[in-house]
N, C-alpha and C. Protein backbone atom coordinates (compact mmCIF):
# COMPACT_ATOMS: atom_id res chain seq x y z
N UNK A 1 39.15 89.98 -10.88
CA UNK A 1 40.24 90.91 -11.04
C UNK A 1 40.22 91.91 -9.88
N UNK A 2 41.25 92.45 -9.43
CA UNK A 2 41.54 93.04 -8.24
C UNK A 2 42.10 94.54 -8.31
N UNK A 3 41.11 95.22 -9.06
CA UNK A 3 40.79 96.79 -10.30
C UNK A 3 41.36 97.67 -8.83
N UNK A 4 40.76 97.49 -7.68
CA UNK A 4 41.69 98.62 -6.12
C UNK A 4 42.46 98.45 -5.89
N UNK A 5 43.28 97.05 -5.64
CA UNK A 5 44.46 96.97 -5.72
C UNK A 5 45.20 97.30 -6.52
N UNK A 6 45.15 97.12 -7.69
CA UNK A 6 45.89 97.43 -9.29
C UNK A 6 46.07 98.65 -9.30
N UNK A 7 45.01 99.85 -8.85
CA UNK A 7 45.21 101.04 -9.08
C UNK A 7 45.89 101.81 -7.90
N UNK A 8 45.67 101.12 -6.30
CA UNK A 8 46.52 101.43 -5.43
C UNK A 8 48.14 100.88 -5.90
N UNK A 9 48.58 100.06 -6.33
CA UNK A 9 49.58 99.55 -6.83
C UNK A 9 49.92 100.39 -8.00
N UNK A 10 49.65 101.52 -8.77
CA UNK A 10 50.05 102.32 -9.97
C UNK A 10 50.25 103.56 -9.11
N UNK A 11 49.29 103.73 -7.96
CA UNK A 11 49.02 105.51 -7.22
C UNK A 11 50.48 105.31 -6.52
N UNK A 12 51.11 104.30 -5.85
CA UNK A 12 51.67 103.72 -5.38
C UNK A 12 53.35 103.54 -5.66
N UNK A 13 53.14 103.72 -6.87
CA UNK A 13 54.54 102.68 -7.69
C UNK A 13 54.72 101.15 -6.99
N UNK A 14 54.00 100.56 -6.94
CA UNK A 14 54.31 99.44 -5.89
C UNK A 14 54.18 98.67 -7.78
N UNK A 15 55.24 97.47 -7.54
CA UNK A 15 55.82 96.17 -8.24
C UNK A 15 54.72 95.26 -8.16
N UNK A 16 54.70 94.07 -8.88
CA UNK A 16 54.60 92.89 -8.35
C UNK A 16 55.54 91.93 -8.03
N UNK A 17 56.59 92.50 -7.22
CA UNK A 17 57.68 92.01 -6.89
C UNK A 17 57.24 92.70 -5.76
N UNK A 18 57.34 93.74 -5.65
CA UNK A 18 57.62 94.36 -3.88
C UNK A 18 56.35 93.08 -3.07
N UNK A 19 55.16 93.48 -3.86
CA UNK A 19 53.83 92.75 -3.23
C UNK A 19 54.43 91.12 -3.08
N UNK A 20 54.99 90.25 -3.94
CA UNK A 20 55.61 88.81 -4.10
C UNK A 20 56.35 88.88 -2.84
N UNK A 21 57.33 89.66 -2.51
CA UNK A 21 58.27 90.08 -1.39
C UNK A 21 57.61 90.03 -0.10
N UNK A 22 56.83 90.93 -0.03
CA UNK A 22 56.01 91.11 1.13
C UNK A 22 54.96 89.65 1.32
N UNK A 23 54.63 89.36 0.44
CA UNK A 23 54.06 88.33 0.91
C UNK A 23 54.56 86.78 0.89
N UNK A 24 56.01 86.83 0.57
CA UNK A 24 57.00 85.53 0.33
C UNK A 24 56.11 84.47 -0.97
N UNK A 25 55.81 85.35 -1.52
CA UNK A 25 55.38 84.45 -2.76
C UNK A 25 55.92 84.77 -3.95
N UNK A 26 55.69 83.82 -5.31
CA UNK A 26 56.42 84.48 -6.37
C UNK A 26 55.72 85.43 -7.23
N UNK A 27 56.15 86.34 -8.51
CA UNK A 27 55.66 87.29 -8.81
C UNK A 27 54.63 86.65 -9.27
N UNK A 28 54.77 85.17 -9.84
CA UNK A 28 53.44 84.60 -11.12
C UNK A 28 52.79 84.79 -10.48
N UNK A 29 52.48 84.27 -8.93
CA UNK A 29 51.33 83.59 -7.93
C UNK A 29 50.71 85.20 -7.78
N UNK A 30 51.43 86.18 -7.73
CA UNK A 30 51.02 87.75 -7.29
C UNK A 30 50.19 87.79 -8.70
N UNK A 31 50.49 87.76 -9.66
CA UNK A 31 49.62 88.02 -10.92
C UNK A 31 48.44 87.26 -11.34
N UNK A 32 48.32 85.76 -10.71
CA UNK A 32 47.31 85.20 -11.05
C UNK A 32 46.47 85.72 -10.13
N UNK A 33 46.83 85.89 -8.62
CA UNK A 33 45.97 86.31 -7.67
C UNK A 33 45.32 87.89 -8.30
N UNK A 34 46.20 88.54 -8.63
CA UNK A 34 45.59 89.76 -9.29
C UNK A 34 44.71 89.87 -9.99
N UNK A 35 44.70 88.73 -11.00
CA UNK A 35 43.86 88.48 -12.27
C UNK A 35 42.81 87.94 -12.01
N UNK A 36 43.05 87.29 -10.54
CA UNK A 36 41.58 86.77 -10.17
C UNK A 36 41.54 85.41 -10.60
N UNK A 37 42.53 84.51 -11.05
CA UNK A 37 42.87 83.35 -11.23
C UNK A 37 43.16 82.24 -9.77
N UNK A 38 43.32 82.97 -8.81
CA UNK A 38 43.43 82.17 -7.44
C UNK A 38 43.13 83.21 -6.15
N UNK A 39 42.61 82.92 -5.47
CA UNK A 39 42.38 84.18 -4.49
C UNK A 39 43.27 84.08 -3.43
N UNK A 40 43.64 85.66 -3.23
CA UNK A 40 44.17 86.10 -2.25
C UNK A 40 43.91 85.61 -1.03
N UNK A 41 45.06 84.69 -0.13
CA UNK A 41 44.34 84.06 1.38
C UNK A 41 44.62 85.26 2.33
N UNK A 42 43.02 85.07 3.25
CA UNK A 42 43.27 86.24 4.47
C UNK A 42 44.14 87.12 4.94
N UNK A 43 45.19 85.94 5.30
CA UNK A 43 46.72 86.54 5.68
C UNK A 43 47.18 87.16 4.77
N UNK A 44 47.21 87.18 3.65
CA UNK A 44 47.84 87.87 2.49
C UNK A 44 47.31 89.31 2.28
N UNK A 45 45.74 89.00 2.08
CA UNK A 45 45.23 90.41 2.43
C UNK A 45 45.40 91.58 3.38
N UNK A 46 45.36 90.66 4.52
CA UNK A 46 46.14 91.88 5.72
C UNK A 46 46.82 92.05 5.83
N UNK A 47 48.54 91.47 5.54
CA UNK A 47 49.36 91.90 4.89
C UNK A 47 49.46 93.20 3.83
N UNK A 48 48.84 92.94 3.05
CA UNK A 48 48.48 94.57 1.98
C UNK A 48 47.80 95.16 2.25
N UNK A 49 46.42 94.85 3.21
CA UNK A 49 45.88 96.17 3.90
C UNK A 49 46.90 97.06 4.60
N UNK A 50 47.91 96.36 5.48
CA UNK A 50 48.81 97.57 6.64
C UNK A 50 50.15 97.87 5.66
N UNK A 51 49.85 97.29 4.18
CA UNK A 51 51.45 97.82 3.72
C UNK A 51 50.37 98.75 3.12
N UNK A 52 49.74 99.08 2.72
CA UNK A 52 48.70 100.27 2.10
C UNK A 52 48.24 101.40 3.01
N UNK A 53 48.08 100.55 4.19
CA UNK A 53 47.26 101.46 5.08
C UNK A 53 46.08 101.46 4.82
N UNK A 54 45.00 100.82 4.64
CA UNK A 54 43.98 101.02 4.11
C UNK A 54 43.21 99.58 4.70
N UNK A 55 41.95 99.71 5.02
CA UNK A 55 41.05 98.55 5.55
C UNK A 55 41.19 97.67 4.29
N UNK A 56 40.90 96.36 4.67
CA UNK A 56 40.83 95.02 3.90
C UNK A 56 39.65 95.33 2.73
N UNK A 57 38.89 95.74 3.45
CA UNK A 57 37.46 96.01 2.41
C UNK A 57 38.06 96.89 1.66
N UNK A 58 38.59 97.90 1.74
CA UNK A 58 38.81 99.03 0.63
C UNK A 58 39.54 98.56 -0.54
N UNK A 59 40.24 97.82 -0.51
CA UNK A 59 40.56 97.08 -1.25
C UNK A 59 40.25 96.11 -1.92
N UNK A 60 39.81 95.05 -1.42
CA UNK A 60 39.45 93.52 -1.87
C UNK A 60 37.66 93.25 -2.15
N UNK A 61 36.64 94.20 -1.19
CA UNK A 61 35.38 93.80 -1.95
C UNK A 61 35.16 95.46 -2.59
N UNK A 62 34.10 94.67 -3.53
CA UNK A 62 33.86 95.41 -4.61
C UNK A 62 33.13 96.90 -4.20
């Protein structure tokens, strides 16, 4: 589960649509990845690191 993202995504108001958007995927694929059901690929991550502003690590490891 992806508990920094989730909570940058509430501090945020950010969707799982805006995130689906930004990363041309659909909302399910954004929620399983969230849930920790499929992992987030590289590119995807750095993608939401620079829409956050925030290093890859601050987000994604624990």
């Amino acid at each position: 589960m992806q508990n920094k993202l989730i909570i940058l995504m509430k501090e945020n108001n950010v969707t799982n649509k805006q995130i689906a958007d930004l990363l041309g995927i659909s909302e399910k694929q954004v929620g399983y990845k969230i849930k920790g059901e499929t992992d987030f690929k590289s590119s995807e991550m750095f993608k939401i690191s620079e829409f956050f502003q925030k290093k890859i690590d601050e987000i994604f490891l624990p």
